[in-house]
Protein backbone atom coordinates (compact mmCIF):
# COMPACT_ATOMS: atom_id res chain seq x y z
CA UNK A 1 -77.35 74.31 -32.84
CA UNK A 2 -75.41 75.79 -29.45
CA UNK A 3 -76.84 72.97 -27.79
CA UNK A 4 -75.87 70.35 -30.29
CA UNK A 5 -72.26 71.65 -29.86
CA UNK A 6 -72.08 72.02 -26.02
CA UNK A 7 -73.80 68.50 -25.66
CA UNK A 8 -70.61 67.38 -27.94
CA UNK A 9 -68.10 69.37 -25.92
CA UNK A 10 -69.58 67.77 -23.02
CA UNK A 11 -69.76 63.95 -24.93
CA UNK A 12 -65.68 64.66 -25.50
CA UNK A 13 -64.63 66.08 -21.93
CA UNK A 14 -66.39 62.43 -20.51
CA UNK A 15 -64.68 60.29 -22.95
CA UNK A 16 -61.02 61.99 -21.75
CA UNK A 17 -62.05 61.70 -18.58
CA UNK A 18 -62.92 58.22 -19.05
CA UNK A 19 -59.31 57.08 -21.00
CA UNK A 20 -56.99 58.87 -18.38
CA UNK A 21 -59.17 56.35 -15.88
CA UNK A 22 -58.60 53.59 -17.71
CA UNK A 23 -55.55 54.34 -18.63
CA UNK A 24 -54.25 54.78 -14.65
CA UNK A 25 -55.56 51.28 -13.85
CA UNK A 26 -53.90 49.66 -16.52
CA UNK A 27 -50.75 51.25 -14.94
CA UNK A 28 -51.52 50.56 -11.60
CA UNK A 29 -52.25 46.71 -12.81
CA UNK A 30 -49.16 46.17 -14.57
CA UNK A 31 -46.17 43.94 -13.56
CA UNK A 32 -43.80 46.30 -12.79
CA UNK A 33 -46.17 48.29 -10.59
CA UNK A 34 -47.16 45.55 -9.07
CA UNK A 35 -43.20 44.75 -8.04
CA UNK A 36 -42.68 47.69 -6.84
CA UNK A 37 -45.28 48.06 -4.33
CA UNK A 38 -44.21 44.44 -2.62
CA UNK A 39 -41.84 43.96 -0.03
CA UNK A 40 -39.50 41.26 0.49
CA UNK A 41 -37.83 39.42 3.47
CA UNK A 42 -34.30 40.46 3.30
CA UNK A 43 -30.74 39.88 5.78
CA UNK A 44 -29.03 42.51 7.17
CA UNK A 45 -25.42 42.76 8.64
CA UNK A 46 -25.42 44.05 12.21
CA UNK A 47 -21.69 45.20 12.32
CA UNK A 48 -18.97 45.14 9.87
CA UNK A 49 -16.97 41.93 9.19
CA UNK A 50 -13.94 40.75 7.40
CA UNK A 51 -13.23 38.49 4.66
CA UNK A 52 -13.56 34.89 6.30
CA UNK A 53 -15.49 35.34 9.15
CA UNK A 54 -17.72 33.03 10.07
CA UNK A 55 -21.23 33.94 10.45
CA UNK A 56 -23.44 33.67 13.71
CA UNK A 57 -26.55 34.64 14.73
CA UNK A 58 -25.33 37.80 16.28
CA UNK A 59 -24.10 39.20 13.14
CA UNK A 60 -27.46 38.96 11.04
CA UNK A 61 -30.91 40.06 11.68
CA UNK A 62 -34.12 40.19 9.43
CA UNK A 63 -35.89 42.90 7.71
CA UNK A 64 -38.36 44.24 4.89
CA UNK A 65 -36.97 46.33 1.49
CA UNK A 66 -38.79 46.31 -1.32
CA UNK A 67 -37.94 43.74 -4.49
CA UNK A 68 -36.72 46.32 -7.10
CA UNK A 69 -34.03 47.92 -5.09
CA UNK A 70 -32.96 44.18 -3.80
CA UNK A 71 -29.72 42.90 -5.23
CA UNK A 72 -29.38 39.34 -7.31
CA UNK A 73 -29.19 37.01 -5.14
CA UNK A 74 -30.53 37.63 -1.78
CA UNK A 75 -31.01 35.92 1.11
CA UNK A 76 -34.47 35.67 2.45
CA UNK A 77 -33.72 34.10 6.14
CA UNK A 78 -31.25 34.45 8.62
CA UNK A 79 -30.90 30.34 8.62
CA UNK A 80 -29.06 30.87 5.02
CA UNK A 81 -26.33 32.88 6.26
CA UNK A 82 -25.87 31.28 9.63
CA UNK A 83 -22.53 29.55 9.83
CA UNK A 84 -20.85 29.98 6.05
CA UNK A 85 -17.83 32.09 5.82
CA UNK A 86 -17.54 35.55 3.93
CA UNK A 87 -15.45 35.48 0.72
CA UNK A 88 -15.49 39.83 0.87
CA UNK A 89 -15.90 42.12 3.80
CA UNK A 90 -19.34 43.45 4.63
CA UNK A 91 -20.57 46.26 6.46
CA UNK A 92 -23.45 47.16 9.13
CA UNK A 93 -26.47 47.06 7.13
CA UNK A 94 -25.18 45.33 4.16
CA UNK A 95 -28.10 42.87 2.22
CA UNK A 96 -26.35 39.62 2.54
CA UNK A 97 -26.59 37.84 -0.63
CA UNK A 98 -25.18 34.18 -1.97
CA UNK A 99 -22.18 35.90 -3.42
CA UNK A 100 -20.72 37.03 -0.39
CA UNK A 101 -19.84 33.51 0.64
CA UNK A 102 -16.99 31.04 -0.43
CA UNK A 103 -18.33 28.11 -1.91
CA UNK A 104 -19.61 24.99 -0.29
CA UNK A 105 -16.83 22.18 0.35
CA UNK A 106 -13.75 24.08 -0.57
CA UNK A 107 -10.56 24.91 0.70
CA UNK A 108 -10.98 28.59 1.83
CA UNK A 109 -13.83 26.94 4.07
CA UNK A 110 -11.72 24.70 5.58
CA UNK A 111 -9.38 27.21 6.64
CA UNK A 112 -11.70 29.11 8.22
CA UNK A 113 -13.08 26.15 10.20
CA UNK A 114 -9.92 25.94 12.15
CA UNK A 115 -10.22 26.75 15.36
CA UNK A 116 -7.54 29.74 16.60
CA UNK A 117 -3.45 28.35 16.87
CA UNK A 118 -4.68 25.01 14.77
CA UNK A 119 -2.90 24.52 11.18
CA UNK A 120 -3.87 22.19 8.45
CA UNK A 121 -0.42 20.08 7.87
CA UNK A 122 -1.04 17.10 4.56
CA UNK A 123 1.28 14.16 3.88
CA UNK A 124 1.09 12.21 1.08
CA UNK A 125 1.50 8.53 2.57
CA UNK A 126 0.99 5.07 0.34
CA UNK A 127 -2.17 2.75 1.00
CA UNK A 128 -0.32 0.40 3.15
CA UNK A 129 0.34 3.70 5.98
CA UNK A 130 -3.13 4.85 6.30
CA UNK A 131 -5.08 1.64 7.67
CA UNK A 132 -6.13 -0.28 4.29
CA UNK A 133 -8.14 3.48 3.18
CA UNK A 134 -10.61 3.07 5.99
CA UNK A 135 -9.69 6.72 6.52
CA UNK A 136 -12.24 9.04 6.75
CA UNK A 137 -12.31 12.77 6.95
CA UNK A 138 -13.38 13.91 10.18
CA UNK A 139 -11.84 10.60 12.04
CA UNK A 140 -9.22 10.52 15.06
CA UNK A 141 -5.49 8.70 14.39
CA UNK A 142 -2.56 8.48 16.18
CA UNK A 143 0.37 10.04 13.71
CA UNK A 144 3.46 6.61 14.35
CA UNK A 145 7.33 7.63 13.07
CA UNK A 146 9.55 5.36 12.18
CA UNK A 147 13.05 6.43 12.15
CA UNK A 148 16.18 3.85 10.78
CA UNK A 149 19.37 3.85 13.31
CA UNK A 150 22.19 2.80 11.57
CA UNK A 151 25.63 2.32 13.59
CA UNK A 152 23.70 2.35 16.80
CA UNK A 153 24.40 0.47 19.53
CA UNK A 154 20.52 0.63 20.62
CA UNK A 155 19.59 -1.29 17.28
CA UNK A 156 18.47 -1.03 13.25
CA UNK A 157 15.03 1.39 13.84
CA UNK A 158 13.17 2.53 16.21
CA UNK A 159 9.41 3.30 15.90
CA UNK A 160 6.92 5.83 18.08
CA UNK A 161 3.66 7.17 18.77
CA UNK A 162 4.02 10.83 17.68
CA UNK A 163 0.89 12.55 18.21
CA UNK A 164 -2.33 11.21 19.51
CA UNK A 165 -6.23 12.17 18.64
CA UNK A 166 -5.20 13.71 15.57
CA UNK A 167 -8.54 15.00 13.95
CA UNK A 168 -8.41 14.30 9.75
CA UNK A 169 -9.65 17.07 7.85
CA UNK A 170 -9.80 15.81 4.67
CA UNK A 171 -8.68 12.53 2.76
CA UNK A 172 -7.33 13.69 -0.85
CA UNK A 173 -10.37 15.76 -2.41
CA UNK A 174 -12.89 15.03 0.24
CA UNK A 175 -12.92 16.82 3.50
CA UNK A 176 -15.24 17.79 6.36
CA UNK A 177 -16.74 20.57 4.84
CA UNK A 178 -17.69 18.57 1.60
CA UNK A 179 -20.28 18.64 0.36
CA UNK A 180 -23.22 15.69 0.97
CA UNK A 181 -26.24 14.57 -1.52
CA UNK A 182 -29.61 15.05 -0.30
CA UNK A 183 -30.68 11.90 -1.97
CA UNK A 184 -28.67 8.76 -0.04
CA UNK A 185 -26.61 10.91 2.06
CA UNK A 186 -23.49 9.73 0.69
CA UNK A 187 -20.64 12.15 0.06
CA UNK A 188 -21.05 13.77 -3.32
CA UNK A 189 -17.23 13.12 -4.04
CA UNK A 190 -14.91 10.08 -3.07
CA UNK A 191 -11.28 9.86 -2.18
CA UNK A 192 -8.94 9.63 -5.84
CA UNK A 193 -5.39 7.82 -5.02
CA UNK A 194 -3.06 9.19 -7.82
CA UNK A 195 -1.19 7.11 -10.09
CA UNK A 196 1.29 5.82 -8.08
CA UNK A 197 -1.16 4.37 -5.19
CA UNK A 198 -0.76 7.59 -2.72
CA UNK A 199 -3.14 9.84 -0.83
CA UNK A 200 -2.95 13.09 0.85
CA UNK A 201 -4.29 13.68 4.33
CA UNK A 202 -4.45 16.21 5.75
CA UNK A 203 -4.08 16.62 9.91
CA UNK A 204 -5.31 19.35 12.12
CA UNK A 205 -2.47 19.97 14.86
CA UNK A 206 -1.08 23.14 16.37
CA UNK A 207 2.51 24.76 15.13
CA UNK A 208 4.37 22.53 17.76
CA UNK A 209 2.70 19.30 16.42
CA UNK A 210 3.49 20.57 12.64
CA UNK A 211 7.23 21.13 13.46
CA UNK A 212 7.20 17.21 14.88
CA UNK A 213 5.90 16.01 11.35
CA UNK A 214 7.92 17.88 9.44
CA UNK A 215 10.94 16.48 11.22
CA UNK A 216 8.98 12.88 10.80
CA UNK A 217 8.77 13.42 7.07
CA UNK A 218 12.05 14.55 6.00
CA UNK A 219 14.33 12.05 7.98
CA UNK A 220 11.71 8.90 8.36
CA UNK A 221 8.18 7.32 7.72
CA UNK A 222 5.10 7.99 9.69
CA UNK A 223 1.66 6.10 9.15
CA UNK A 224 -1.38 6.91 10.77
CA UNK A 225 -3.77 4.10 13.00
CA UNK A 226 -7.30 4.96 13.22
CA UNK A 227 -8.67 4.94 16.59
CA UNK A 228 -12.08 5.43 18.25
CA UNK A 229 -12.63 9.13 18.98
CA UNK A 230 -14.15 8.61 22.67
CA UNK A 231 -11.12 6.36 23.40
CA UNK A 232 -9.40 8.82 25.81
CA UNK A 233 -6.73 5.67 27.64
CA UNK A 234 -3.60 6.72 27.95
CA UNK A 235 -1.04 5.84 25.67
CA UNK A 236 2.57 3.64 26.45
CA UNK A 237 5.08 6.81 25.50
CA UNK A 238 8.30 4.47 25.15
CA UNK A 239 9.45 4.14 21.50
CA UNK A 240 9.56 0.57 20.47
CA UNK A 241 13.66 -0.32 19.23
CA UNK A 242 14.34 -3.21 16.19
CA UNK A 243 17.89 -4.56 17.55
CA UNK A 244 18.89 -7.80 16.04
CA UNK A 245 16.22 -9.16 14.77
CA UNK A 246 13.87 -8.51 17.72
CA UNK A 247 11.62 -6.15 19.06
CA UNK A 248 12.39 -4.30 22.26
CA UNK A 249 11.34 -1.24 24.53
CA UNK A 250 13.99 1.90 23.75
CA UNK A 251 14.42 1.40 27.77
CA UNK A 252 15.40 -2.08 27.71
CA UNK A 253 17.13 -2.59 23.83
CA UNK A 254 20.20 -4.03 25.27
CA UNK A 255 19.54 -7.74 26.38
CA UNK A 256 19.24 -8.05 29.92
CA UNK A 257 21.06 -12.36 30.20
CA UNK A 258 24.05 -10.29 28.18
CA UNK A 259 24.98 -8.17 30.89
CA UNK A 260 24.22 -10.25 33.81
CA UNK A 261 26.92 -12.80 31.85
CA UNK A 262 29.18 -9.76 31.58
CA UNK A 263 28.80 -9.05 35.41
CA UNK A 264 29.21 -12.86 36.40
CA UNK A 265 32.67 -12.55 34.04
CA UNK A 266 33.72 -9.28 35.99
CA UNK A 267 33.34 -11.06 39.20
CA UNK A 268 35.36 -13.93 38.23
CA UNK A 269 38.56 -12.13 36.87
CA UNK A 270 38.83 -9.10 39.59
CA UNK A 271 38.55 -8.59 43.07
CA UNK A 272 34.89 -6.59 44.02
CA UNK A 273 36.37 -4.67 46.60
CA UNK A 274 39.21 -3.45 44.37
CA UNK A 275 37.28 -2.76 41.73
CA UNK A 276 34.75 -0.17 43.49
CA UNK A 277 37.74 1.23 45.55
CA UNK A 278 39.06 1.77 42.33
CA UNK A 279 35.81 3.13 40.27
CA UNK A 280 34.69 6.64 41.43
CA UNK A 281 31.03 7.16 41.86
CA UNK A 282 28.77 7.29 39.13
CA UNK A 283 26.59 10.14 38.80
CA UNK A 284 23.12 9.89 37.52
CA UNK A 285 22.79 10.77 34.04
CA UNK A 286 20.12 10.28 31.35
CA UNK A 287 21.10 8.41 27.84
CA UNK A 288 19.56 9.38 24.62
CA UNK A 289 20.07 8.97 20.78
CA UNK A 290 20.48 12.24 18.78
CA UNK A 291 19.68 11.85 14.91
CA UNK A 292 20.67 14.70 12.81
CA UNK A 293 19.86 13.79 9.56
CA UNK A 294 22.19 10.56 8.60
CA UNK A 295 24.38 10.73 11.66
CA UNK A 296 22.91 9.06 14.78
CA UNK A 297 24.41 9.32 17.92
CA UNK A 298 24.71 8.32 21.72
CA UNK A 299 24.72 11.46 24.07
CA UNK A 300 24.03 11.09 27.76
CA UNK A 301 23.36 13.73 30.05
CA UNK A 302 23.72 14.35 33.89
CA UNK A 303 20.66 14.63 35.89
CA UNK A 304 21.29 17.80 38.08
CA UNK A 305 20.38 16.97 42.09
């Protein structure tokens, strides 16, 4: 009988044994185990950084952590982060993940594409002022100003190259940073005109260059000419005048035959040598039209020795 009841005591120490085994592997073999013991290719921050920084390949780095202490979202290779700009500060060691970013195409990324002492400047201008909509964003334009003249001797208008090898950053809703389909490789948005037929553009220029616009928007018209980016030939500076009908340089609006007649008159009705003995010498001065707001007029200035 003792032996009947040790062999049992035995029979029920095995079987324990036995289910705590089994019981341990089942653990072990689980999915959350199983998580928990693999390790995952992260991104790290190397130094802190601000809100709208760009990232480079000197401010990331790659390293191991395992899965169930990763955040959402992680990034898994330095080539993800590479090049997008923070939407919130980070700091050295940070896991970058894809909510740190601004999102893809928008505005906050365009503003931190600018390169340093650029600004974004948009005018709205009709279809007829931005070369028939073959704008594009990312293409180079000269900015031209038209400005009326009335009661000027120098003419009606007068027209000018403004700025030259303006980049476009964006064309209404679509800009550089947009966003492009995989697929065909087209832009995944197009340009909308609004209801009355008018874009905006918008120009990259420096504060000097916006304060020239400004002035061209307010007081006249400008419309922009696409040109060939690699076209680096100088441009003719002299403003183009509208006198009478015809077109003329600002440096030659008054007709040339008119005041040769005028001097063959003078010669006819006094005496030359009187004249100069009584005329004291000219000095050398520069003329120029001054337009403040409605009132346009002729100012000339002495050119110092």
């Amino acid at each position: 009988m003792k032996w009947a009841i040790a062999a049992l005591i035995i029979l029920g120490v095995l079987a324990a044994l036995f289910a705590g085994i089994l019981v341990s592997a089942l653990r072990f073999n689980s999915p959350a185990s199983t998580n928990s013991s693999i390790d995952a290719d992260v991104v790290l921050v190397t130094k802190s950084l601000p809100a709208m920084s760009v990232v480079t390949s000197s401010h990331v780095r790659k390293d191991t952590a395992s899965k169930d202490k990763l955040p959402e979202g992680y990034l898994s290779s330095p080539a993800q982060a590479v090049g997008r700009v923070l939407a919130v500060p980070v700091v050295e060691g940070q896991v970058l993940t894809h909510y740190c970013f601004v999102t893809e195409g928008t505005a906050a990324q365009v503003a931190a594409s600018l390169p340093d002492g650029m600004r974004a400047f948009s005018v709205a201008l009709s279809g007829s002022a931005i070369t028939g909509g073959l704008l594009y964003p990312g293409c180079v334009v000269d900015v031209l100003a038209t400005f009326n003249l009335p009661r000027s001797e120098r003419g009606e208008a007068v027209s000018t190259t403004l700025l030259r090898g303006i980049q476009v950053l964006a064309v209404q809703n679509v800009s550089v940073v947009s966003q492009v389909s995989d697929a065909d490789g087209k832009l995944s948005a197009v340009p909308t005109r609004t209801a009355t037929g008018h874009q905006t553009v918008t120009l990259m220029v420096d504060s000097k260059q916006a304060e020239a616009l400004q002035l061209a928007v307010a007081y006249g018209k400008i419309s922009l000419a696409m040109r060939n980016p690699l076209d680096k030939s100088p441009v003719d500076t002299e403003a183009t005048v509208l006198s009478q009908g015809r077109l003329a340089k600002l440096g030659s609006a008054l007709n040339p035959s008119d005041l040769a007649a005028q001097g063959e008159k003078d010669q006819l009705t006094e005496d030359p040598l009187e004249t100069n003995a009584a005329l004291p010498a000219k000095k050398p001065s520069w003329s120029m039209t001054v337009i403040r707001g409605r009132e346009v007029k002729e100012q000339d200035l002495d050119i110092p020795k």
